[in-house]
N, C-alpha and C. Protein backbone atom coordinates (compact mmCIF):
# COMPACT_ATOMS: atom_id res chain seq x y z
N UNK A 1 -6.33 -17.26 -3.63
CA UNK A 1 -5.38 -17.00 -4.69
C UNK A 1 -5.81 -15.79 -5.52
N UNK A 2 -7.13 -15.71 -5.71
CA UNK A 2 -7.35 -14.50 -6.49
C UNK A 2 -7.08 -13.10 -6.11
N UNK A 3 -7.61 -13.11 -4.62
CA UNK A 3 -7.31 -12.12 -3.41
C UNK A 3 -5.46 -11.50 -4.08
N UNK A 4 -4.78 -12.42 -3.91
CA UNK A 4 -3.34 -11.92 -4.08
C UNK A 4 -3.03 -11.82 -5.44
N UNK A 5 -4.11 -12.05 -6.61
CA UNK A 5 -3.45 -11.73 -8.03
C UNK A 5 -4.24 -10.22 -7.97
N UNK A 6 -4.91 -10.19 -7.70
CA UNK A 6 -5.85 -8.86 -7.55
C UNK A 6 -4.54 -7.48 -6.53
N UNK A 7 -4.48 -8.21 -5.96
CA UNK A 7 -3.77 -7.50 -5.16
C UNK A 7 -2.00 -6.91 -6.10
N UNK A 8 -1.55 -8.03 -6.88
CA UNK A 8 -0.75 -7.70 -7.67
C UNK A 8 -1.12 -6.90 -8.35
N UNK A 9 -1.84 -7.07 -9.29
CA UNK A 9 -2.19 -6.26 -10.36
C UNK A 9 -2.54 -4.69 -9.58
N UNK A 10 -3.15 -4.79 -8.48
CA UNK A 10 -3.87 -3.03 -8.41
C UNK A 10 -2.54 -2.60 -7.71
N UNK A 11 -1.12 -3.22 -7.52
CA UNK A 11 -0.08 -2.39 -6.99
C UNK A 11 1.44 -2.62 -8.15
N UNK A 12 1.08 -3.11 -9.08
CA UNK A 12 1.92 -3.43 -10.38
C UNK A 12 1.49 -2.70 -11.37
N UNK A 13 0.18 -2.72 -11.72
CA UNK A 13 -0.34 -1.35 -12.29
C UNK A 13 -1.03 -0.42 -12.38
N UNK A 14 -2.00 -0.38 -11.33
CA UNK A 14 -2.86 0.77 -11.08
C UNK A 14 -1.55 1.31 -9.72
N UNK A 15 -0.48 1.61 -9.32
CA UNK A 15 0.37 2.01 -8.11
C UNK A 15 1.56 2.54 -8.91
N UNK A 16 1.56 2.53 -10.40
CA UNK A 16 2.12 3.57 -11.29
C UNK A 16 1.16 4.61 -12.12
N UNK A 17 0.08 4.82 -11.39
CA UNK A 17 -0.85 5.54 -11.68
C UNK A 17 -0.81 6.88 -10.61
N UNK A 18 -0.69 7.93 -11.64
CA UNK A 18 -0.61 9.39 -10.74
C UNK A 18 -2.01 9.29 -10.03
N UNK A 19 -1.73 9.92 -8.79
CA UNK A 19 -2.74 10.04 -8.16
C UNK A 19 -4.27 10.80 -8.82
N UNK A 20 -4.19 11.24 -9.30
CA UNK A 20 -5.22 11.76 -9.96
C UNK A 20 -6.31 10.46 -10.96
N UNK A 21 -5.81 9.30 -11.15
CA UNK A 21 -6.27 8.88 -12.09
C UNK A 21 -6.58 7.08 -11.72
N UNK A 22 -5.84 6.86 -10.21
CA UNK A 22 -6.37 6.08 -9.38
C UNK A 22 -7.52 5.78 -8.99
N UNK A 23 -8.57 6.72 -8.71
CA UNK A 23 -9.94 6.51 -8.95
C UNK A 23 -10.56 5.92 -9.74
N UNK A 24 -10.54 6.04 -11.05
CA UNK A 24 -10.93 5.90 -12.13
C UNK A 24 -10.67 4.49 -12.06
N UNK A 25 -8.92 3.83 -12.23
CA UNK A 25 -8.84 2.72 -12.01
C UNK A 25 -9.43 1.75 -10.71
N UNK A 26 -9.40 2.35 -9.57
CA UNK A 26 -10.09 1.73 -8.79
C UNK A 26 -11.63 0.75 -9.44
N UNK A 27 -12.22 2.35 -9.72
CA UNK A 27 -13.36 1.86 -10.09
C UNK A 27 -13.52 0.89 -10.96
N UNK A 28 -12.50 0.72 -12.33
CA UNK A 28 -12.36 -0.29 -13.07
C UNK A 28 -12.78 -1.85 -12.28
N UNK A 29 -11.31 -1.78 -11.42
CA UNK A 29 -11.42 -3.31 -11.07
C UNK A 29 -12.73 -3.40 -10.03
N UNK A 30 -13.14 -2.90 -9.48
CA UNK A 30 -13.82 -3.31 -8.64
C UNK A 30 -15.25 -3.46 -9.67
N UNK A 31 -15.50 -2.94 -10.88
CA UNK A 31 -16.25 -3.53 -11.60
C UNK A 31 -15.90 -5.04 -12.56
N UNK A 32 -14.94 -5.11 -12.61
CA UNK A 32 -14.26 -6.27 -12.73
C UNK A 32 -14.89 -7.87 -12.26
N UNK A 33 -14.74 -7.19 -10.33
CA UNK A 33 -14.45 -8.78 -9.80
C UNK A 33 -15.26 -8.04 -8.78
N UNK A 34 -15.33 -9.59 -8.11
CA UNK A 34 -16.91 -9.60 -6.68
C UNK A 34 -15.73 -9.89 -5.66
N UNK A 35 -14.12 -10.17 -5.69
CA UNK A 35 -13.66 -10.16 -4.90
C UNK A 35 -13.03 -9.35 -3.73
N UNK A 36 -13.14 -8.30 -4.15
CA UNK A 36 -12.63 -6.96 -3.01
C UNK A 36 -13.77 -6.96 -2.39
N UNK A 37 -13.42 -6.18 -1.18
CA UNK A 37 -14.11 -6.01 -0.38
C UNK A 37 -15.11 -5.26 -0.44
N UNK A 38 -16.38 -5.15 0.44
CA UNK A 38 -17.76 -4.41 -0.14
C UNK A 38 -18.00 -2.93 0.47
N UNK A 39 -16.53 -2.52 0.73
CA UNK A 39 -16.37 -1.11 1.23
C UNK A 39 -16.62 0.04 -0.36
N UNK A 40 -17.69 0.70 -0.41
CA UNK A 40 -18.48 1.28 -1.68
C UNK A 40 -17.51 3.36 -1.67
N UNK A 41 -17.32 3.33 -0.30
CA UNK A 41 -16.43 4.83 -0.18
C UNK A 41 -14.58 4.35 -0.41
N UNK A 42 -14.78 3.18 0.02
CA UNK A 42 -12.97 3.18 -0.29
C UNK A 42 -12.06 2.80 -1.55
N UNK A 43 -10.94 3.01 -1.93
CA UNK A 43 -10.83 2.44 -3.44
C UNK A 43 -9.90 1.47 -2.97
N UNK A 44 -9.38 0.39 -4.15
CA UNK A 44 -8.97 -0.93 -4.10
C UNK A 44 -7.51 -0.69 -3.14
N UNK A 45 -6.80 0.96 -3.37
CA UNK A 45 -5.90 0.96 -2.61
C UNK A 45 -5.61 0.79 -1.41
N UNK A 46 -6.80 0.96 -0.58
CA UNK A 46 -7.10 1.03 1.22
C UNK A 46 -6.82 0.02 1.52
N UNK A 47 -6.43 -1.58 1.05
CA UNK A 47 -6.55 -3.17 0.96
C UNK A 47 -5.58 -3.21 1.10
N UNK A 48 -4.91 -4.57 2.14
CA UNK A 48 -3.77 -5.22 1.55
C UNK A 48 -4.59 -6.76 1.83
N UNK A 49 -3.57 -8.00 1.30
CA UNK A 49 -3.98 -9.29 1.18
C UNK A 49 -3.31 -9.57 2.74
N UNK A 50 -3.97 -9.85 4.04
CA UNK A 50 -3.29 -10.03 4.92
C UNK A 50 -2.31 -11.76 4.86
N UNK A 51 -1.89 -12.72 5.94
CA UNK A 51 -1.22 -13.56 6.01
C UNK A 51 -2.23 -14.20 5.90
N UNK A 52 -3.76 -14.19 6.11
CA UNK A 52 -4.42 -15.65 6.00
C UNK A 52 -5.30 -15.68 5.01
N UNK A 53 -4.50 -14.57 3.95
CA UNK A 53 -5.36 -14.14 2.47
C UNK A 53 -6.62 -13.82 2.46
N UNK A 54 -7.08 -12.92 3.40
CA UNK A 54 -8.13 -11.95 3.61
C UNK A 54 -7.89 -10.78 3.37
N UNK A 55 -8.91 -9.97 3.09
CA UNK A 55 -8.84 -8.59 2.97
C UNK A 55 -8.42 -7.70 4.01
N UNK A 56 -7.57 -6.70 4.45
CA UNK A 56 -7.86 -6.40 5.41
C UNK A 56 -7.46 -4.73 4.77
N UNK A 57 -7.63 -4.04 6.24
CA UNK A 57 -7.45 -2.14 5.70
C UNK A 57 -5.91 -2.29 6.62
N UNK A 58 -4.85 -0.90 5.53
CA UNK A 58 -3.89 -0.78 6.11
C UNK A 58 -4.00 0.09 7.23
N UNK A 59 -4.95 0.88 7.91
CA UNK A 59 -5.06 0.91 8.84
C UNK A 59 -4.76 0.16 9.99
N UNK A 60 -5.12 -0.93 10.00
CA UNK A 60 -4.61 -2.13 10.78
C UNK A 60 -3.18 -2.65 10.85
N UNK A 61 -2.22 -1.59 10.13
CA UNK A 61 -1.12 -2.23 10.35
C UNK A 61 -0.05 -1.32 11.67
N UNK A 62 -0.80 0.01 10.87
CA UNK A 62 -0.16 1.53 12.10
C UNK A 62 -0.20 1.45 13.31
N UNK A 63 0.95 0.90 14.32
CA UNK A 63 0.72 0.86 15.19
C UNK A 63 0.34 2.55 15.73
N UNK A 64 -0.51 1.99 16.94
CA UNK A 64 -1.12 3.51 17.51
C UNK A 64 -0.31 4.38 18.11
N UNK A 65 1.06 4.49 18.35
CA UNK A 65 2.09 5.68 18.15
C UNK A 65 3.59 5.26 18.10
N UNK A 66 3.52 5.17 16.53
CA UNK A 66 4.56 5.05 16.03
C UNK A 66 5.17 5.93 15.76
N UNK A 67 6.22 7.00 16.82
CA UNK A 67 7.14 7.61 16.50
C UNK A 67 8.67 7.78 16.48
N UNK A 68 9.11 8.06 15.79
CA UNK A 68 10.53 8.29 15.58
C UNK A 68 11.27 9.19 16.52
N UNK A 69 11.82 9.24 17.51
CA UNK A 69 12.33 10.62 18.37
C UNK A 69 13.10 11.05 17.40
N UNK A 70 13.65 10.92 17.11
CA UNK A 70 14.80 12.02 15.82
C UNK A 70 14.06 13.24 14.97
N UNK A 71 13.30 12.58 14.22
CA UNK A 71 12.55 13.41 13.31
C UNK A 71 10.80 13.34 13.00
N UNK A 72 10.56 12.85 14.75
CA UNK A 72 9.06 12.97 15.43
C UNK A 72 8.23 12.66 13.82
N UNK A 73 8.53 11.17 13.29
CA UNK A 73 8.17 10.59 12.12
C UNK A 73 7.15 9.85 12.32
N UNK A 74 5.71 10.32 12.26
CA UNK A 74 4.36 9.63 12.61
C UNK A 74 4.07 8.67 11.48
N UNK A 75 3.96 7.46 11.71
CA UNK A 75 3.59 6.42 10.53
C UNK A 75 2.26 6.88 10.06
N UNK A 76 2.01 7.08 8.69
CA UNK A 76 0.29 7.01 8.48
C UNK A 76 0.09 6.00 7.52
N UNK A 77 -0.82 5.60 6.77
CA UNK A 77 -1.27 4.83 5.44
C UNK A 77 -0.25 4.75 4.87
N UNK A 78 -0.07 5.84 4.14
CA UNK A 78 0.96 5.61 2.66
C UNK A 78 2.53 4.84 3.04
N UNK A 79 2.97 5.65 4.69
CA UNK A 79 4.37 4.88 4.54
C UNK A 79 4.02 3.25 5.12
N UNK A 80 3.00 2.79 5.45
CA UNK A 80 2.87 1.92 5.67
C UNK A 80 2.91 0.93 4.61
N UNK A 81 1.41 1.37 3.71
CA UNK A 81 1.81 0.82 2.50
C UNK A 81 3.24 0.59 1.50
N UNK A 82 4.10 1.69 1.74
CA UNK A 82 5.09 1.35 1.17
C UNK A 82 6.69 0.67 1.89
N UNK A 83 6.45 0.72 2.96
CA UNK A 83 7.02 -0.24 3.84
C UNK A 83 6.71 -1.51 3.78
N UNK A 84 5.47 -1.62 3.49
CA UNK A 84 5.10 -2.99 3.16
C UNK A 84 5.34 -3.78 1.67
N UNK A 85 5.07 -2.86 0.97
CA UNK A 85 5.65 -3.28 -0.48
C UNK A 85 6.99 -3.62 -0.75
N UNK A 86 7.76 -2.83 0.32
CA UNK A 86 9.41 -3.34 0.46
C UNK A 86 9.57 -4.27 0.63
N UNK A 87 9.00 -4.68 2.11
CA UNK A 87 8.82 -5.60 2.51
C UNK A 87 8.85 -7.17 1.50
N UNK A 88 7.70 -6.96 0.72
CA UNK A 88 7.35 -7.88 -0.33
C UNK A 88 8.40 -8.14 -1.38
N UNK A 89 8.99 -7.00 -1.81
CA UNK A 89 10.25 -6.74 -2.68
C UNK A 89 11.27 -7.18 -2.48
N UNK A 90 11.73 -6.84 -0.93
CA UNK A 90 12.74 -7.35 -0.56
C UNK A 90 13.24 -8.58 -0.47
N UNK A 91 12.12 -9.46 0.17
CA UNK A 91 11.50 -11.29 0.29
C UNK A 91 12.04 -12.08 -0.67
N UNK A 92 11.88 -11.37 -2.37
CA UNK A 92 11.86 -11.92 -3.33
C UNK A 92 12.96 -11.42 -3.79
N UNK A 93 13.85 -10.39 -3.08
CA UNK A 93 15.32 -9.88 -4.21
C UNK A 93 15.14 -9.17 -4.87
N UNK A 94 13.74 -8.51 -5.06
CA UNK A 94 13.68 -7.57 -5.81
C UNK A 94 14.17 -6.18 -5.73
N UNK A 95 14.98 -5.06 -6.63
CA UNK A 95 14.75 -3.64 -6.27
C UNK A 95 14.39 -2.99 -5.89
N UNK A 96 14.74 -1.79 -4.89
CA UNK A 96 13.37 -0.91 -5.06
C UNK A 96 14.55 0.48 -5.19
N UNK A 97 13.36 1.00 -5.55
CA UNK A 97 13.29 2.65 -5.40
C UNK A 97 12.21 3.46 -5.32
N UNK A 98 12.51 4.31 -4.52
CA UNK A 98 11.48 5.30 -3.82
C UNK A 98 11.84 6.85 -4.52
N UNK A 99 10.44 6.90 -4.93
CA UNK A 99 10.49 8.44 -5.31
C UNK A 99 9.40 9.48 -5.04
N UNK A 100 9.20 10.33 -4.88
CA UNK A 100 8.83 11.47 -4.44
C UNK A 100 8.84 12.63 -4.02
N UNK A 101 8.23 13.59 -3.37
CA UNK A 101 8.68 15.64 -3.28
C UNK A 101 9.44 14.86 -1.91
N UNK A 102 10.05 16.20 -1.89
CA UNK A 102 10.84 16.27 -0.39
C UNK A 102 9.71 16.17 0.90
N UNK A 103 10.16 15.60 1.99
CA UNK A 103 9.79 15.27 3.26
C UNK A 103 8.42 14.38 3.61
N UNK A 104 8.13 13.71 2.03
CA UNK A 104 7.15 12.39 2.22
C UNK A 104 7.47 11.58 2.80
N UNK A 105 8.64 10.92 3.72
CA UNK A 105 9.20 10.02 4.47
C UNK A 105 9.74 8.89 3.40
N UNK A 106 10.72 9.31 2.89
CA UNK A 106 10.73 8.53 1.90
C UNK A 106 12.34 7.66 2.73
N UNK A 107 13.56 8.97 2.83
CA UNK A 107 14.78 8.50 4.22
C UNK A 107 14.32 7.98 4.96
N UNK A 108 13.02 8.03 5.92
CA UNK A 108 12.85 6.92 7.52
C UNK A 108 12.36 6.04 7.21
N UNK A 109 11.30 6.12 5.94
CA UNK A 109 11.26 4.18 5.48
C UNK A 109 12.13 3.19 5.53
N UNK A 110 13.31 3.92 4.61
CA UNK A 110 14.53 3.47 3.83
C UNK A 110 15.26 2.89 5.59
N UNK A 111 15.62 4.08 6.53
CA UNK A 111 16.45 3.92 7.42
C UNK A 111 15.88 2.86 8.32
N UNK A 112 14.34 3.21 8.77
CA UNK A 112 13.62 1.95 9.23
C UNK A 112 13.35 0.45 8.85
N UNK A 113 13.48 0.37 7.34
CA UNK A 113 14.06 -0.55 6.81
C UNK A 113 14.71 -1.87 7.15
């Protein structure tokens, strides 16, 4: 249970944190709590709470060639992560909106969706 309040909190409010200043918070919680994982180079963002409420890296979710023929759309980390947060959003009825510069994959999330 803690695993997934932890996990709320570092994507409810450290995930409205400009990139620049994510670090910093990282470092917060992980001085916090003994519960993240004991990866000392990665920050709390690299995590998601998998299905059997373990830690795991979103690495593990990218399949190994995930492309789009249309617009040769390579999955990496970030759209994963935020495919997945939809994901979570969606479950519950919640909103979303996606924002960011042009050609972060923000349309093939949405369309993959």
């Amino acid at each position: 249970m803690e695993r997934i309040v932890l996990f709320s909190l570092i994507w409810s409010l450290g995930g409205l944190l400009p990139q620049h200043q994510q670090q910093a918070f990282s470092d917060t919680v992980k001085s916090l709590t003994s519960c993240l994982p004991e990866y000392t180079d990665n920050t709390v963002y690299d995590y998601y709470v998998d299905e059997a409420g373990e830690w795991d890296s979103w690495y593990n979710l990218i399949p190994e060639a995930m492309i789009e023929q249309l617009d040769h759309f390579v999955e990496n980390i970030d759209t994963t992560r935020t495919y997945y947060l939809m994901h979570l959003a969606s479950i519950t009825n919640q909103n979303i909106l996606l924002t960011g510069p042009p050609a972060t994959g923000k349309t093939n999330i949405v369309n993959r969706f």
